[in-house]
Structure formats: structure tokens, C-alpha cells
C-alpha atoms as a PDB file:
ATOM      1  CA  UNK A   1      84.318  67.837 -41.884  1.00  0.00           C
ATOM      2  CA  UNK A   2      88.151  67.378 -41.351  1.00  0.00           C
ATOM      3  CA  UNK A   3      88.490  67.623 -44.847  1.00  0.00           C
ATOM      4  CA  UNK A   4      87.172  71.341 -44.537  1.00  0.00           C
ATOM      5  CA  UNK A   5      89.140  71.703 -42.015  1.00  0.00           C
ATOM      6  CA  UNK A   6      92.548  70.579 -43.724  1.00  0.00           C
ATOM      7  CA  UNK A   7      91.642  72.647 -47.111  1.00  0.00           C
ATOM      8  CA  UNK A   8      90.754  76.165 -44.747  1.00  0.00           C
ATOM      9  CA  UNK A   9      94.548  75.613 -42.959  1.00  0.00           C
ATOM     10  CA  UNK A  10      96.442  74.018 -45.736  1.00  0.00           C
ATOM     11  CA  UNK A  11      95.734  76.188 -48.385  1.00  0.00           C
ATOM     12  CA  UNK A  12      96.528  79.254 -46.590  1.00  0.00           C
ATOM     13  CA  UNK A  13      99.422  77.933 -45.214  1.00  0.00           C
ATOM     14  CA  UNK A  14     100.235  76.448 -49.125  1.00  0.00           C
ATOM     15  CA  UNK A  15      99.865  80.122 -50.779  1.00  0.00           C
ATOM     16  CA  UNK A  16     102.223  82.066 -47.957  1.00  0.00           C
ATOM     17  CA  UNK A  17     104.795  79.749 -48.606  1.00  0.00           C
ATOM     18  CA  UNK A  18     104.827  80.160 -52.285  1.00  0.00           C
ATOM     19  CA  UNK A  19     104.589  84.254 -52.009  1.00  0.00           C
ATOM     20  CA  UNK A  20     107.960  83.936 -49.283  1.00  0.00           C
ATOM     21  CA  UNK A  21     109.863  81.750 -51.735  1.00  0.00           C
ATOM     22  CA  UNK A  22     109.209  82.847 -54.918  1.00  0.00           C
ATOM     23  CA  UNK A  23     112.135  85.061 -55.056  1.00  0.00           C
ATOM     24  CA  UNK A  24     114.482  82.506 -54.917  1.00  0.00           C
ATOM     25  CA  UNK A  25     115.154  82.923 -51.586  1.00  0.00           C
ATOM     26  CA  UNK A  26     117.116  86.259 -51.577  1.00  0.00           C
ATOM     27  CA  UNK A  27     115.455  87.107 -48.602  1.00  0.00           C
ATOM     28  CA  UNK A  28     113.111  89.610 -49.947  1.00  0.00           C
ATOM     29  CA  UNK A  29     116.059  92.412 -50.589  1.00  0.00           C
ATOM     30  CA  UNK A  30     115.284  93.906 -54.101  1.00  0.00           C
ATOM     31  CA  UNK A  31     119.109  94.422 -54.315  1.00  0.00           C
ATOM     32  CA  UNK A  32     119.782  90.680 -54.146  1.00  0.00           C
ATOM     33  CA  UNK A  33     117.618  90.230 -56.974  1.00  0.00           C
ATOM     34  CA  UNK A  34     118.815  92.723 -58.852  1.00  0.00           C
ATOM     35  CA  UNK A  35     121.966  91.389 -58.508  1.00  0.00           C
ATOM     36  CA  UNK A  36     121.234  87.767 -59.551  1.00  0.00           C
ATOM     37  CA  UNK A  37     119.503  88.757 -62.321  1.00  0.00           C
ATOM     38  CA  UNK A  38     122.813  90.450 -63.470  1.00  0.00           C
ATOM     39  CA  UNK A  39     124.512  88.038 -62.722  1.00  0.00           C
ATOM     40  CA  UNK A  40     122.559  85.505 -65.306  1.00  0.00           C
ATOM     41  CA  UNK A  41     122.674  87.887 -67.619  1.00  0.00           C
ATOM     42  CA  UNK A  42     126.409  88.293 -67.530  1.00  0.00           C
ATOM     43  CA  UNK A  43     126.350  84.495 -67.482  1.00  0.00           C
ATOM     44  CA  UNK A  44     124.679  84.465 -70.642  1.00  0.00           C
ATOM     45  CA  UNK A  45     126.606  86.615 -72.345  1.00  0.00           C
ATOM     46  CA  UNK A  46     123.868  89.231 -72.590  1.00  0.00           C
ATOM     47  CA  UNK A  47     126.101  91.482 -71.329  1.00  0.00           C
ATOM     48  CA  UNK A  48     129.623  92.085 -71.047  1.00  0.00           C
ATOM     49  CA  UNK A  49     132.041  92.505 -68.175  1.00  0.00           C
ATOM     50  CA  UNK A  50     132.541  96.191 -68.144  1.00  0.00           C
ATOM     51  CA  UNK A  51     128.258  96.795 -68.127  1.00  0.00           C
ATOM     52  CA  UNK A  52     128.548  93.850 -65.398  1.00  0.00           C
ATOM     53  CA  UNK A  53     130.841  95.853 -63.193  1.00  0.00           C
ATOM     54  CA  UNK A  54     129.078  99.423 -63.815  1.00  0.00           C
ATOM     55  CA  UNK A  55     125.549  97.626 -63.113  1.00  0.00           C
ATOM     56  CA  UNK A  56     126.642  96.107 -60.164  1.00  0.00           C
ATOM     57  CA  UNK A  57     128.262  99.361 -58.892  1.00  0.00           C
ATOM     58  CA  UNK A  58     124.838 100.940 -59.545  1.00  0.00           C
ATOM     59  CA  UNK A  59     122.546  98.379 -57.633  1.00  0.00           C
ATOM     60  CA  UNK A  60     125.242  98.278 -54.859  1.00  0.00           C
ATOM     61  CA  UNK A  61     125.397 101.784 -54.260  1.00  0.00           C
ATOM     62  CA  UNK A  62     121.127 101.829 -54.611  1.00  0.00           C
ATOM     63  CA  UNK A  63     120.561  99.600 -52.180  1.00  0.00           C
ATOM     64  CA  UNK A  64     123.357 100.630 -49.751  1.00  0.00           C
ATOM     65  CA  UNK A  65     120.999 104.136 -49.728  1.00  0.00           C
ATOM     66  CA  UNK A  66     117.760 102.252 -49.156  1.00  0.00           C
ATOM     67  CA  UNK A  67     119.526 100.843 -45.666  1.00  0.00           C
ATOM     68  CA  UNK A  68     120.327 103.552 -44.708  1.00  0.00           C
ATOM     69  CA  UNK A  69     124.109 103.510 -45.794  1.00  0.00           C
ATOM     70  CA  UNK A  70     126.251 106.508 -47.290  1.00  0.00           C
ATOM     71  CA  UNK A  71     128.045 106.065 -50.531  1.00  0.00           C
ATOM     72  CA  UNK A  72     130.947 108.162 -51.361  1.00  0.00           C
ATOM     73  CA  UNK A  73     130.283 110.291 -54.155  1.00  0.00           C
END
């Protein structure tokens, strides 16, 4: 019976953890990911340093707008 118990709380408990984290802890702010996943790819040498800074203007300025921020045009 405690067993059931354990398995009808753990579980639960197991699964929300893993769906919070799984983002490598960016906080849940699509931008952030955005970012690091530019940022390996610049790493890698999938792309260069001038698509680096463009890309990184881009997602800046997106998710400025999706807080609410202004961007200068």
C-alpha cells in the first residue's frame, strides 16, 4: 500500500521536474534558447561571426517585443 502510495506522488513529482528542466535551465524564455543554440552553432563553426552577430541582433530585438520592450527601428 505505501508502495502505491510512493509511485502516485513520485512519479508525478518525477515527470514535472523533467518538463521544468529540460530546457537547460534557461528559465523557460524562448529567447534564451534561441540564443544558446546560436551560440553552439557559432561554436561549431556552423556559422560564422557576421551571421552570429545578425542572428543574435534578430532574436534580441524578437524577444525584447514579446516583453513588452521597444526596439529602435
Amino acid at each position: 500500500m505505501l508502495g502505491g502510495l510512493l509511485a502516485v506522488v513520485a512519479v508525478p513529482a518525477v515527470v514535472l521536474y523533467a518538463l521544468t528542466t529540460r530546457d537547460g535551465g534557461s528559465g523557460g524564455n524562448e529567447g534564451d534558447g534561441g540564443l544558446a543554440t546560436l551560440r553552439q552553432r557559432y561554436a561549431a563553426g556552423r556559422i560564422g561571426e557576421e551571421g552570429f552577430e545578425r542572428r543574435e541582433g534578430d532574436l534580441r530585438e524578437t524577444s525584447g517585443c514579446a516583453s513588452g520592450e521597444r526596439s529602435d527601428p
